[in-house]
C-alpha atoms as a PDB file:
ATOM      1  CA  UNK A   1     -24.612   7.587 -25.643  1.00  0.00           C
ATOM      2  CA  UNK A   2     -21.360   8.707 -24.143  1.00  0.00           C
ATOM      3  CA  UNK A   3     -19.587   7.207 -21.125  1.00  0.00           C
ATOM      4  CA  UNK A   4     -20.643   9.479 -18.099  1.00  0.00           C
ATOM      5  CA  UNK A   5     -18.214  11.268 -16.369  1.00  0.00           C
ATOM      6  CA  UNK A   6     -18.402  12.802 -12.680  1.00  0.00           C
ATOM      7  CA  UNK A   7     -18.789  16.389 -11.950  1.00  0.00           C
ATOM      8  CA  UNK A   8     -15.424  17.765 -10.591  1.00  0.00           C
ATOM      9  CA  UNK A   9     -17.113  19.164  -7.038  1.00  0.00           C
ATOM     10  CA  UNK A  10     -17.936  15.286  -6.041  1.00  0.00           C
ATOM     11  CA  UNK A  11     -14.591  14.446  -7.023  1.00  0.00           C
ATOM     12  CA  UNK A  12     -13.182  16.824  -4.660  1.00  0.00           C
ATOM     13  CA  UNK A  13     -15.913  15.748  -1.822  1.00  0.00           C
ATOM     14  CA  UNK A  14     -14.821  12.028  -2.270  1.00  0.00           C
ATOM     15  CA  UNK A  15     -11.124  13.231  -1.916  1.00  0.00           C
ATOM     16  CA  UNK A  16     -12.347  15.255   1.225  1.00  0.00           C
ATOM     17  CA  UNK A  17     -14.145  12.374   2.874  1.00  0.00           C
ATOM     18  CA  UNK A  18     -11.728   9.945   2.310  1.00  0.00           C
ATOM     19  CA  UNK A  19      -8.966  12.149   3.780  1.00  0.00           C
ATOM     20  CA  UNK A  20     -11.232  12.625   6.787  1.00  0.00           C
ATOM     21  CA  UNK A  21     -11.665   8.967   7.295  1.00  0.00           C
ATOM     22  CA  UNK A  22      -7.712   8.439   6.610  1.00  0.00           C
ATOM     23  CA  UNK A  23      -7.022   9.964   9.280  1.00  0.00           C
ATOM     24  CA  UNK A  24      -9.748   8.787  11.796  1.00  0.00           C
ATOM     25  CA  UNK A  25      -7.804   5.119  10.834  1.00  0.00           C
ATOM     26  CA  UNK A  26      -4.387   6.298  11.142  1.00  0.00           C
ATOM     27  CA  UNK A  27      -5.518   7.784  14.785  1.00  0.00           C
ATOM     28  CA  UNK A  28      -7.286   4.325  15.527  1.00  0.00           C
ATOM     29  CA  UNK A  29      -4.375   2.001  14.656  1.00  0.00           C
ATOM     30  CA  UNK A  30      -1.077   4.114  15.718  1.00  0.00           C
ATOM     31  CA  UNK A  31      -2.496   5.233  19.550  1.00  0.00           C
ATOM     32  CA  UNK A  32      -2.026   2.975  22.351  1.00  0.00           C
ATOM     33  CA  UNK A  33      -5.425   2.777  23.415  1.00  0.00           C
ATOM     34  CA  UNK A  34      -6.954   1.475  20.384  1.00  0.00           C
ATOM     35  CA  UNK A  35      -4.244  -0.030  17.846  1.00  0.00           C
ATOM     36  CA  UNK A  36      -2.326  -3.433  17.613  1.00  0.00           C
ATOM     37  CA  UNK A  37       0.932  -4.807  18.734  1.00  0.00           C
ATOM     38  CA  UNK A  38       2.070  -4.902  15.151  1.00  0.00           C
ATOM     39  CA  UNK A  39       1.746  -0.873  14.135  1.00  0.00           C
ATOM     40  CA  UNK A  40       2.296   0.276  17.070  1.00  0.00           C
ATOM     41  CA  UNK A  41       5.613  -1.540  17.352  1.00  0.00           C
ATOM     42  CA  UNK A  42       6.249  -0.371  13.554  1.00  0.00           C
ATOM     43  CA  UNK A  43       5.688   3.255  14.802  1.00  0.00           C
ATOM     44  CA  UNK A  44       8.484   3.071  17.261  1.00  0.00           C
ATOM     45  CA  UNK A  45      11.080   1.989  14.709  1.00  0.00           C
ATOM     46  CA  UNK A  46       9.723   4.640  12.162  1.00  0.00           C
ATOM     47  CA  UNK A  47       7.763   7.340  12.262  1.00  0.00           C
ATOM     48  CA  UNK A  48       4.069   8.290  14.156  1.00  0.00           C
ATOM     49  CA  UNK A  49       1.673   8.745  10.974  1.00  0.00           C
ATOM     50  CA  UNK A  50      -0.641  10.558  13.552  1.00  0.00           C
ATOM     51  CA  UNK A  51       1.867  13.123  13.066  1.00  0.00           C
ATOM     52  CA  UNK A  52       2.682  13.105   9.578  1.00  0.00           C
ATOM     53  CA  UNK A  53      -0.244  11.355   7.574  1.00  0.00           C
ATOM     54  CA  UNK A  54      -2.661  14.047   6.879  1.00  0.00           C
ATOM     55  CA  UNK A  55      -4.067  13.622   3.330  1.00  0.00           C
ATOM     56  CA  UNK A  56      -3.893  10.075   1.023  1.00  0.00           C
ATOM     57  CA  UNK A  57      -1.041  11.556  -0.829  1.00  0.00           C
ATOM     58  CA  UNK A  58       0.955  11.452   1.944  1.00  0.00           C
ATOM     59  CA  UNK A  59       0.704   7.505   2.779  1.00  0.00           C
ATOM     60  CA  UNK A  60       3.544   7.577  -0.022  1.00  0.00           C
ATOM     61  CA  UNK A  61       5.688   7.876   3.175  1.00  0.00           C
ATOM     62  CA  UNK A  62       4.562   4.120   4.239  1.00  0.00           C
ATOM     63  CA  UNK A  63       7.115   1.770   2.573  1.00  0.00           C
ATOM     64  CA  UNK A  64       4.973  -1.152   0.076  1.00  0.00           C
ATOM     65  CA  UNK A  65       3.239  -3.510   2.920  1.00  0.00           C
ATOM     66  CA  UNK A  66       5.361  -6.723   3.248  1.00  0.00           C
ATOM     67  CA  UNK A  67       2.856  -9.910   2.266  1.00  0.00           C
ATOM     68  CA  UNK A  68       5.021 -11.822   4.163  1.00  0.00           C
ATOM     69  CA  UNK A  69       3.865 -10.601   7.990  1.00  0.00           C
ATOM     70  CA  UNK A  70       0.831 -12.078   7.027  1.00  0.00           C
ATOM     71  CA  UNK A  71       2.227 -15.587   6.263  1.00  0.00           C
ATOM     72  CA  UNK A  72       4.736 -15.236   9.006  1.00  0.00           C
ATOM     73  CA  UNK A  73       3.307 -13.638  11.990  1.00  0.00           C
ATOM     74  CA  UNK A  74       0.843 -15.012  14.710  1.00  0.00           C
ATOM     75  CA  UNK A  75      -2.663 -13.434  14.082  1.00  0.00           C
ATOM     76  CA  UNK A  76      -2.689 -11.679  17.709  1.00  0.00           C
ATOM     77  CA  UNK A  77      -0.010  -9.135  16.266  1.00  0.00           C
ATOM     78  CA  UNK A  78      -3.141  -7.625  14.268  1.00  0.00           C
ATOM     79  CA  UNK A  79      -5.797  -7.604  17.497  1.00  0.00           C
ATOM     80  CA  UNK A  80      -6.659  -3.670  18.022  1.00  0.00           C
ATOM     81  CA  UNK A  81      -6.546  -2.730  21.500  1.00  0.00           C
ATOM     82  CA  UNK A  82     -10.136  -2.331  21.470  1.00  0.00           C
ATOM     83  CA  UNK A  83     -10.747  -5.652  20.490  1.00  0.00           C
ATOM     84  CA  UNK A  84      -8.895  -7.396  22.387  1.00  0.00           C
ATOM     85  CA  UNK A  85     -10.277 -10.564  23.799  1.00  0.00           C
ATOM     86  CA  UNK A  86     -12.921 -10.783  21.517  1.00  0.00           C
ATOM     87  CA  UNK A  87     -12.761 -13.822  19.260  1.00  0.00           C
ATOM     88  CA  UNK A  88     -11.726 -13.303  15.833  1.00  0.00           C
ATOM     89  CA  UNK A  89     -12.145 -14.899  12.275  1.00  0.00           C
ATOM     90  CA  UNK A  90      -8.942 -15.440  10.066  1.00  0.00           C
ATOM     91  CA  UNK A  91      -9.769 -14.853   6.667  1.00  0.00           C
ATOM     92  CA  UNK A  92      -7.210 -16.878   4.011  1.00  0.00           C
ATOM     93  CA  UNK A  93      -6.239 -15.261   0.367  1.00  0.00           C
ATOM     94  CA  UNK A  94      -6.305 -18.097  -1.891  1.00  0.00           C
ATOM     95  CA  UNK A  95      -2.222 -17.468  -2.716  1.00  0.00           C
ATOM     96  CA  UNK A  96      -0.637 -20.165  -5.542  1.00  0.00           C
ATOM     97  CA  UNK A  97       2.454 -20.752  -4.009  1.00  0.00           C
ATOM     98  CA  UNK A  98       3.443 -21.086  -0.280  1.00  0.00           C
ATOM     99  CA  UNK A  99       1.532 -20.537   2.268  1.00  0.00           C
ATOM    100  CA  UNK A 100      -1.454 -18.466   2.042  1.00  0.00           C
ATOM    101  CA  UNK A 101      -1.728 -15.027   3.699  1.00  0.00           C
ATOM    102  CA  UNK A 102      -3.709 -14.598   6.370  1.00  0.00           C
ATOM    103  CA  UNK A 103      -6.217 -11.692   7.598  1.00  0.00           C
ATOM    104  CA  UNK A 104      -8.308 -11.544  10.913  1.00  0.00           C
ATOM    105  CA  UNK A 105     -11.732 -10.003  10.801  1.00  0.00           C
ATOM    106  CA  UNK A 106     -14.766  -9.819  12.857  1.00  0.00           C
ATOM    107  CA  UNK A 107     -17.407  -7.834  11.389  1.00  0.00           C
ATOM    108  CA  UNK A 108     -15.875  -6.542   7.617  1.00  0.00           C
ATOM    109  CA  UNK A 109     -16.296  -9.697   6.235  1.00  0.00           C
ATOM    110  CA  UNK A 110      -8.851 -20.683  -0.180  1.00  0.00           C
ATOM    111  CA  UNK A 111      -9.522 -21.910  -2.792  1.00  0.00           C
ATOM    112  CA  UNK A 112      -8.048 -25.051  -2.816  1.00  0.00           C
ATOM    113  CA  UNK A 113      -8.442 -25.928  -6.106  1.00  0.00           C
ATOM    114  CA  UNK A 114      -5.688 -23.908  -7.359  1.00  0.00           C
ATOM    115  CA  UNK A 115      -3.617 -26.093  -4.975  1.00  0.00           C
ATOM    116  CA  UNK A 116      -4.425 -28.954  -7.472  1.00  0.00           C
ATOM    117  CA  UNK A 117      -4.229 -27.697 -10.688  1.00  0.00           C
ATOM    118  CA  UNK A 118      -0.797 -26.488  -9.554  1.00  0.00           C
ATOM    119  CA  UNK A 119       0.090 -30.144  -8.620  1.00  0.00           C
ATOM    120  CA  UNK A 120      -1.354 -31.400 -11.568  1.00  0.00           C
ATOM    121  CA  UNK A 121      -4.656 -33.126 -10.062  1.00  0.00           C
ATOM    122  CA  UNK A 122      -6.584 -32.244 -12.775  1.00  0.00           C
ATOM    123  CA  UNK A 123      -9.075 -35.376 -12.232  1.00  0.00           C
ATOM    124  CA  UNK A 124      -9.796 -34.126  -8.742  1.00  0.00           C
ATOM    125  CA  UNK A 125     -10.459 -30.451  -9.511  1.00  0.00           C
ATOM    126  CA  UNK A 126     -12.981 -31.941 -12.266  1.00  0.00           C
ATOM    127  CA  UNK A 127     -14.437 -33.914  -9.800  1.00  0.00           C
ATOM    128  CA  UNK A 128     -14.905 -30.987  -7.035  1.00  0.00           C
ATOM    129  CA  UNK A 129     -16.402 -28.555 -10.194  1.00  0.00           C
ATOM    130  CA  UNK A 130     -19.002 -31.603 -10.780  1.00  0.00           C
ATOM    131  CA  UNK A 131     -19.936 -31.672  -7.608  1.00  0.00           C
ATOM    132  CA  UNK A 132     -20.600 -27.921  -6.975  1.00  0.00           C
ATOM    133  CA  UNK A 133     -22.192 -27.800 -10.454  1.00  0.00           C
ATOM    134  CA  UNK A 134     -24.606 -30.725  -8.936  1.00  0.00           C
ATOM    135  CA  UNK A 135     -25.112 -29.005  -5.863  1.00  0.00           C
ATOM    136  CA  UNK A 136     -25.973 -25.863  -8.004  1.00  0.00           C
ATOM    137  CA  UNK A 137     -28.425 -27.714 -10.375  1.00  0.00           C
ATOM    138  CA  UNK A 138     -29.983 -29.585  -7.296  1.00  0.00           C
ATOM    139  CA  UNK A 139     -31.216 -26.248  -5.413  1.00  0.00           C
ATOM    140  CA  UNK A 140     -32.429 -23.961  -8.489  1.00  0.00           C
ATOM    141  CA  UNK A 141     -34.413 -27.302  -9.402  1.00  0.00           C
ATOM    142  CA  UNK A 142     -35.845 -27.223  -6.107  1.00  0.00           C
ATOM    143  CA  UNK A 143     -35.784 -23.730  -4.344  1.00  0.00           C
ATOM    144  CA  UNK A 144     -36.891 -20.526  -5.821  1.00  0.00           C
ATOM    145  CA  UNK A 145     -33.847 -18.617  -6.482  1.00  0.00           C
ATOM    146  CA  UNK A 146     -33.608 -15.451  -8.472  1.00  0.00           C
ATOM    147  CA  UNK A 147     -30.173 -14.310  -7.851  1.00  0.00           C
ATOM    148  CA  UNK A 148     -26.820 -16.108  -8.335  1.00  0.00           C
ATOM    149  CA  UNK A 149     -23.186 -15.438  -7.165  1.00  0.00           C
ATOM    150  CA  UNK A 150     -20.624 -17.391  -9.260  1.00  0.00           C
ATOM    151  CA  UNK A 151     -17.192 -17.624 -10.991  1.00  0.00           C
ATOM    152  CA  UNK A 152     -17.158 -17.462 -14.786  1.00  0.00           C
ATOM    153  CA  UNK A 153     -15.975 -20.858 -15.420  1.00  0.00           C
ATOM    154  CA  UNK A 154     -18.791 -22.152 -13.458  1.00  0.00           C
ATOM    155  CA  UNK A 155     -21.537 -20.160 -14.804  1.00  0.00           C
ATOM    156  CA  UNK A 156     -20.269 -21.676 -18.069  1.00  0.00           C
ATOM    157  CA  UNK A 157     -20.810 -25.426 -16.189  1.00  0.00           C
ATOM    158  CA  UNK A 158     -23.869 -24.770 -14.716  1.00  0.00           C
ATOM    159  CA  UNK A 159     -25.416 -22.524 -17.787  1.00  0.00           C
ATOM    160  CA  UNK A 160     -24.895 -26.556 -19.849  1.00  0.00           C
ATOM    161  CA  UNK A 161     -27.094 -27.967 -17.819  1.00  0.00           C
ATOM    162  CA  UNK A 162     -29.575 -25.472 -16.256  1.00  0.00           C
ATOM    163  CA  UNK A 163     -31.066 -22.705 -18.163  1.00  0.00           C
ATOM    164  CA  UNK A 164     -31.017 -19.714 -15.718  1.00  0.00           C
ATOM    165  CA  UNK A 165     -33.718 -17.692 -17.078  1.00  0.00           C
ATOM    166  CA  UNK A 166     -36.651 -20.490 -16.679  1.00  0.00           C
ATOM    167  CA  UNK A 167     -34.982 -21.464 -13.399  1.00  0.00           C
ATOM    168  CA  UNK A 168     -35.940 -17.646 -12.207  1.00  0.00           C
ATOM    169  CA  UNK A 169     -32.160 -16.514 -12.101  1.00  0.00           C
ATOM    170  CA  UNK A 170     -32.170 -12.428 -12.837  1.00  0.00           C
ATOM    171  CA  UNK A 171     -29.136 -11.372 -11.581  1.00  0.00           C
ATOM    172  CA  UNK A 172     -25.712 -13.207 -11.942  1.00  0.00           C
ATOM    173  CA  UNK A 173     -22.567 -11.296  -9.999  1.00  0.00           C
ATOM    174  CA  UNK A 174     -19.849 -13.144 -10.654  1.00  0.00           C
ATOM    175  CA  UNK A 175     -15.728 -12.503 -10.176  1.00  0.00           C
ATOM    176  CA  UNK A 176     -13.373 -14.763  -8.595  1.00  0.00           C
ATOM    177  CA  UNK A 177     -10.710 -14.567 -11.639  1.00  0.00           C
ATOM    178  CA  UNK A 178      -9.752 -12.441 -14.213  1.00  0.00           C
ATOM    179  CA  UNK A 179     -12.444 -11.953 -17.580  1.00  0.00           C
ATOM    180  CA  UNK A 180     -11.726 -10.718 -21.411  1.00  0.00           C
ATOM    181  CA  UNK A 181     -14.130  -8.300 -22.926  1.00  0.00           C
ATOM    182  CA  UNK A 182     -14.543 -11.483 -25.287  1.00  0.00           C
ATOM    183  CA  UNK A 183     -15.688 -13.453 -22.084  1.00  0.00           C
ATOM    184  CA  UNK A 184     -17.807 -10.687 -20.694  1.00  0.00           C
ATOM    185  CA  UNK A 185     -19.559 -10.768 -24.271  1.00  0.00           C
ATOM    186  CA  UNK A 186     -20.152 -14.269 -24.096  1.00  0.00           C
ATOM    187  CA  UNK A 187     -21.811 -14.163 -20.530  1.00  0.00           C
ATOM    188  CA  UNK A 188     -23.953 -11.517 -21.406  1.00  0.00           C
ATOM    189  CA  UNK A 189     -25.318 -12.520 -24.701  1.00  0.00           C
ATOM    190  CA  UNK A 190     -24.513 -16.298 -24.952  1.00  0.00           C
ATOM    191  CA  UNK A 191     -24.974 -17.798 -21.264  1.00  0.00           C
ATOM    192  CA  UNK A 192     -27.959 -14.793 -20.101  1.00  0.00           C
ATOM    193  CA  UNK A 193     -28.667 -14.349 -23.506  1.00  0.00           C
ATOM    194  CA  UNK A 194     -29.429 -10.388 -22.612  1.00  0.00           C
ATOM    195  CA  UNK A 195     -31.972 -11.486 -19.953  1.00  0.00           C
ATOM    196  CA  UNK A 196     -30.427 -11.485 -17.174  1.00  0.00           C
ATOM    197  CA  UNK A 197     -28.396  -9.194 -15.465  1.00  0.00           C
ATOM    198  CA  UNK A 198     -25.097  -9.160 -14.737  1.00  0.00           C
ATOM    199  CA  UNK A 199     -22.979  -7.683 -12.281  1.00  0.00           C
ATOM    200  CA  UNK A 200     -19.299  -8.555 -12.070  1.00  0.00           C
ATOM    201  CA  UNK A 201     -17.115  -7.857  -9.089  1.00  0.00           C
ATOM    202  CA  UNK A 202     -13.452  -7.944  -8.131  1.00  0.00           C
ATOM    203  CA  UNK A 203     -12.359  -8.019  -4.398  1.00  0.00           C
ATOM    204  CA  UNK A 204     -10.043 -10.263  -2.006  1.00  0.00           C
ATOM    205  CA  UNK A 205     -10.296 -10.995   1.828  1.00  0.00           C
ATOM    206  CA  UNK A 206      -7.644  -7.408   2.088  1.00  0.00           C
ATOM    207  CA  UNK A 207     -10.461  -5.132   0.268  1.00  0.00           C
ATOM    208  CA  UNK A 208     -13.738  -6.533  -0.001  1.00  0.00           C
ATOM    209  CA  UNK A 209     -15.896  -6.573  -3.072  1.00  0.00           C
ATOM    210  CA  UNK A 210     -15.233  -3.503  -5.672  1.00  0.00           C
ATOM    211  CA  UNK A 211     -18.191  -2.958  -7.648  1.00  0.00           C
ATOM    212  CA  UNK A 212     -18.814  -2.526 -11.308  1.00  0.00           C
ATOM    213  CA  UNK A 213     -20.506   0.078 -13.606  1.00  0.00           C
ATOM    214  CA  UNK A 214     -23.656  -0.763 -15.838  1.00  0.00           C
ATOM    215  CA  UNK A 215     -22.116  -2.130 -19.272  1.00  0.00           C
ATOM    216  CA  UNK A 216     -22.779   0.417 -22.289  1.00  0.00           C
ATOM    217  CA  UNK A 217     -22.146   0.039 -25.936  1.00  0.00           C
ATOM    218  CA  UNK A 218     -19.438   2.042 -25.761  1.00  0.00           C
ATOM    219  CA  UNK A 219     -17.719  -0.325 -22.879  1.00  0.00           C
ATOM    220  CA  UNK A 220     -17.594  -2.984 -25.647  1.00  0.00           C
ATOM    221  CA  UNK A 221     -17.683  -5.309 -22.784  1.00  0.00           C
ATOM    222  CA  UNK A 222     -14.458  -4.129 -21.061  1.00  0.00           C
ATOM    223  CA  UNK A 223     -16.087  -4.353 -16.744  1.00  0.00           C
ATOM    224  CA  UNK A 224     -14.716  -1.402 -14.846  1.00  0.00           C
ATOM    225  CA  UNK A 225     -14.963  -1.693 -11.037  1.00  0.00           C
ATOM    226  CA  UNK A 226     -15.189   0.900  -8.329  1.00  0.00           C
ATOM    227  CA  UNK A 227     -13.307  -0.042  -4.525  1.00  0.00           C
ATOM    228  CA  UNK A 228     -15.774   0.308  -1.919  1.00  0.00           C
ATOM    229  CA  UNK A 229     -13.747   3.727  -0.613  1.00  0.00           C
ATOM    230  CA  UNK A 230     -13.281   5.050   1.490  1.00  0.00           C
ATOM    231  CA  UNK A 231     -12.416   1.750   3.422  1.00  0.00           C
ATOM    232  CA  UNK A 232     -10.419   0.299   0.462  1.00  0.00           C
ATOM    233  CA  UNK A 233      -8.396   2.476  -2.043  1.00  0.00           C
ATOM    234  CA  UNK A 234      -7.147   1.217  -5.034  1.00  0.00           C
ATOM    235  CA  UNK A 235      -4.079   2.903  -7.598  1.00  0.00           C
ATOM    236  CA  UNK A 236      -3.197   2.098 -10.372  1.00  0.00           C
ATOM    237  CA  UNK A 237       1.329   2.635 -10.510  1.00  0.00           C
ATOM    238  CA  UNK A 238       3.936   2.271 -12.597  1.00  0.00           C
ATOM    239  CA  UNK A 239       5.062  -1.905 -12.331  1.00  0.00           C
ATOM    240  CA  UNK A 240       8.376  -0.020 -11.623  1.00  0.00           C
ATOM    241  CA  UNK A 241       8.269   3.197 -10.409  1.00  0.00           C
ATOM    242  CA  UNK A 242       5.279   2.482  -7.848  1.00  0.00           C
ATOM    243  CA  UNK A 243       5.076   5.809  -6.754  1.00  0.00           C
ATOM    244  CA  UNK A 244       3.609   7.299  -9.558  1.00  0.00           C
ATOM    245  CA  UNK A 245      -0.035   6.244 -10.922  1.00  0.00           C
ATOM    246  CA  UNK A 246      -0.208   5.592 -14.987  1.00  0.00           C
ATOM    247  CA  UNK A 247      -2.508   8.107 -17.094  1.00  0.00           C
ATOM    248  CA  UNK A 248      -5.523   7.109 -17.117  1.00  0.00           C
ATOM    249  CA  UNK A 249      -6.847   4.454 -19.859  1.00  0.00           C
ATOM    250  CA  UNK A 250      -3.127   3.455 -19.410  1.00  0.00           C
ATOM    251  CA  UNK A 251      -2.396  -0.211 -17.650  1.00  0.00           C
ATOM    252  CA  UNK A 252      -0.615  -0.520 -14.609  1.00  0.00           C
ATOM    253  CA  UNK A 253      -0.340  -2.458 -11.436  1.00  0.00           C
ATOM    254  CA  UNK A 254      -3.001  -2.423  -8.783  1.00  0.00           C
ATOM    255  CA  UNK A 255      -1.709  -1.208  -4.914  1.00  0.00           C
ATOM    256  CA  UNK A 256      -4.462  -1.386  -2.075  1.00  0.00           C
ATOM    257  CA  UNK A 257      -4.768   0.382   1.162  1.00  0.00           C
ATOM    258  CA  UNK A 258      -7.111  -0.997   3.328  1.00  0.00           C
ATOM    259  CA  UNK A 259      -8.480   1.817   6.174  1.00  0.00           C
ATOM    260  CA  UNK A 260     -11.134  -0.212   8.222  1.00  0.00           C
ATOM    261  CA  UNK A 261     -11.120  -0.134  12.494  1.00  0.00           C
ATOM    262  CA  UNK A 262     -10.588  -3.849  12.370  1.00  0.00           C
ATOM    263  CA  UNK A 263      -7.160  -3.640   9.674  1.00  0.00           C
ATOM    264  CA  UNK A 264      -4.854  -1.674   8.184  1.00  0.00           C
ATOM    265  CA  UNK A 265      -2.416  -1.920   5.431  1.00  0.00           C
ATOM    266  CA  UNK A 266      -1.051   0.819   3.417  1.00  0.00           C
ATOM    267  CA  UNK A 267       0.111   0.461  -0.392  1.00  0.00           C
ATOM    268  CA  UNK A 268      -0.003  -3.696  -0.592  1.00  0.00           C
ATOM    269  CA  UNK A 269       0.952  -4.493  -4.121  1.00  0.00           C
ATOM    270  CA  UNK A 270      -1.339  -6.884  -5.890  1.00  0.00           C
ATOM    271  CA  UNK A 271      -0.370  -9.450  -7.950  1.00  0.00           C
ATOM    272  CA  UNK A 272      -3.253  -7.845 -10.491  1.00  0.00           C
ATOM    273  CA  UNK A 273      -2.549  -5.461 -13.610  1.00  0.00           C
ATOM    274  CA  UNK A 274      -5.290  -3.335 -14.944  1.00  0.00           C
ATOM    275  CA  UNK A 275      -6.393  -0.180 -17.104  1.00  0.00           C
ATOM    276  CA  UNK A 276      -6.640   3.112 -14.863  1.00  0.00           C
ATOM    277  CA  UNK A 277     -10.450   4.249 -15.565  1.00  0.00           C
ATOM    278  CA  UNK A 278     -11.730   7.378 -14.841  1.00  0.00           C
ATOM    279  CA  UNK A 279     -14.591   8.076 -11.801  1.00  0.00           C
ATOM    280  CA  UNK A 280     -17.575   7.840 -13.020  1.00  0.00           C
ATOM    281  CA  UNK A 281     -21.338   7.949 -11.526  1.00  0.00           C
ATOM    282  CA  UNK A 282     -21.996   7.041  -8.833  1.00  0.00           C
ATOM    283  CA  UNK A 283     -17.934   6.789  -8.014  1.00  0.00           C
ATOM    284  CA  UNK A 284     -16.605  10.067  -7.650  1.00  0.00           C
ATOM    285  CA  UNK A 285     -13.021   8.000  -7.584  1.00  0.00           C
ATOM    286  CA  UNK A 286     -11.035   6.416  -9.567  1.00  0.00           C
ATOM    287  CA  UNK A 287     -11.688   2.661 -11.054  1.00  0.00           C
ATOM    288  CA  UNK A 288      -9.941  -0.205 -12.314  1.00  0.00           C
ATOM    289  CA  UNK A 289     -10.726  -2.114 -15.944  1.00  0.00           C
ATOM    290  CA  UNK A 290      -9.784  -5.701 -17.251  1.00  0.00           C
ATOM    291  CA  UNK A 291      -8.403  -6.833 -14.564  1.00  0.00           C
ATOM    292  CA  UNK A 292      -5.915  -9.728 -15.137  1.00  0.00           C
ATOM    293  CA  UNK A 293      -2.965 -11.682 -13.319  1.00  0.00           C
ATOM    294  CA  UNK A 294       0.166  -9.239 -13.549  1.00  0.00           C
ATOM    295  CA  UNK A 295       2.757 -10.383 -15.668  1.00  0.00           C
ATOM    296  CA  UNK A 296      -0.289 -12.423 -17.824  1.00  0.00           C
ATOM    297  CA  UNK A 297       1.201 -11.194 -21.057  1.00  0.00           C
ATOM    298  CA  UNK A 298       4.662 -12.886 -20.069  1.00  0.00           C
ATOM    299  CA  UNK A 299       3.522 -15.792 -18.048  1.00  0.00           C
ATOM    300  CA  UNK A 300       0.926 -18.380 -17.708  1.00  0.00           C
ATOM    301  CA  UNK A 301      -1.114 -17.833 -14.411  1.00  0.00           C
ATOM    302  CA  UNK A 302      -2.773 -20.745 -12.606  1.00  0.00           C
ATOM    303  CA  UNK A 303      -6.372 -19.223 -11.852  1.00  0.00           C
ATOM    304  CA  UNK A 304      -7.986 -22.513 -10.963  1.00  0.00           C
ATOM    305  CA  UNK A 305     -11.934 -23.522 -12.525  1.00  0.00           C
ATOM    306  CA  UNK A 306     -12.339 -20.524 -10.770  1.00  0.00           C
END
């Protein structure tokens, strides 16, 4: 059966809605009464989005958000007005080099081992996969579990020595690091062996979890995910000319914009390359496919047993 596609009209509702909510989040973290020391001080040196930032299209005006104020600065700079005194949770992304970036949450809710691979501990990652891959055997030998989040790598470990389906595992979502329609094949037939079902994801602490679509034959086990918009949105631009999104089954480099209450950041670049899918059902927007480290064709990425 063909791939579904979605009916122009919900396109066009999605595009309304999320323009809607744009601008409820541009209103929330550019007045006084509600938004934090860090945009509001950015407005004064720029420009007030309240005033200019109507539709998506126009948060091409925002300049690529710097990674770096979120190494650098103290988390307080990102405190809403309205939230002010309340206590807040700092949320790390699990960067490879330097130190990691930093985002505080309180109600959106590091992987070190990428730390040792990259300094060569190779014995001590082994020895921290063992030991969640014991942890993992221990409680689906003794607790009734029927659904499982994981990482590929360690579904691999823990399918060796556990097998899922008479353990009363039926659903696996898994994500964490990049996976091959070769590894997606494996997972479904080899380590669920068509059993069980299985529901990648793709997300960081700046987005969130994006979704995936049911694998059909016609996928030939290439995962396409959906952002959870409108409070994420995810395009897919030119490496170089980052204004522009690729054509769709085209790759290109993933930009976020995060639009939640609690944080804002327009057009982050991620360090994530991907093929620009088409919306389809239920996603009225569009999605991402293969994701993979950008730059993986020219460079070896440290990913961790992740």
């Amino acid at each position: 059966m063909p791939i579904p596609t979605v009916a122009p009209e919900l396109v066009a509702k999605a595009k309304a809605e999320l323009d809607a909510h744009l601008r409820e989040i541009i209103t929330w973290h550019f007045s006084p009464e509600t938004g934090c020391p860090y945009w509001l001080d950015w407005a004064k040196k720029n420009f007030d989005p309240r005033k200019e930032i109507t539709k998506f299209e126009d948060m091409l005006k925002f300049p690529h958000f710097a990674d770096e104020s979120l190494r650098d600065l103290q988390p307080e700079v990102w405190v809403p007005a309205q939230f002010k005194g309340k206590p807040f949770n700092i949320f790390e992304t699990g960067g490879t080099t330097g130190m990691p970036k930093q985002r505080i949450g309180w109600n959106d809710y590091t992987r070190f081992v990428k730390k040792l691979i990259t300094n060569k501990q190779f014995d001590v990652a082994k020895q921290y996969m063992a030991h969640v891959v014991d942890q993992a055997e221990m409680i689906l030998k003794h607790r009734k579990v029927s659904g499982l989040f994981t990482t590929p790598k360690l579904l691999e470990a823990i399918a060796e020595k556990v097998n899922l389906y008479d353990a009363g595992i039926r659903g696996v979502f898994c994500g964490g690091t990049s996976m091959k329609p070769q590894e997606v094949r494996f997972i479904v037939e080899e380590l669920l062996e068509n059993r069980i079902g299985f529901y990648p994801t793709y997300g960081n602490t700046l987005m969130g979890l994006a979704a995936s679509v049911p694998l059909q034959p016609e996928d030939n086990f290439s995962v396409t995910y959906y952002a959870p918009q409108p409070r994420a949105v995810l395009r897919v631009v030119h490496p170089t000319k980052t204004d522009e999104t690729v054509a769709y089954d085209t790759w290109g480099r993933v930009e976020l914009t995060t639009l939640t209450k609690e944080f804002f950041c327009p057009r982050f670049l991620e360090r994530d390359e991907v093929i620009r899918r088409a919306p389809r059902p239920p996603y009225a927007w569009d999605g991402v496919g293969d994701v993979r480290p950008f730059g993986a064709m020219e460079k070896n990425i440290v990913e961790g047993v992740y």
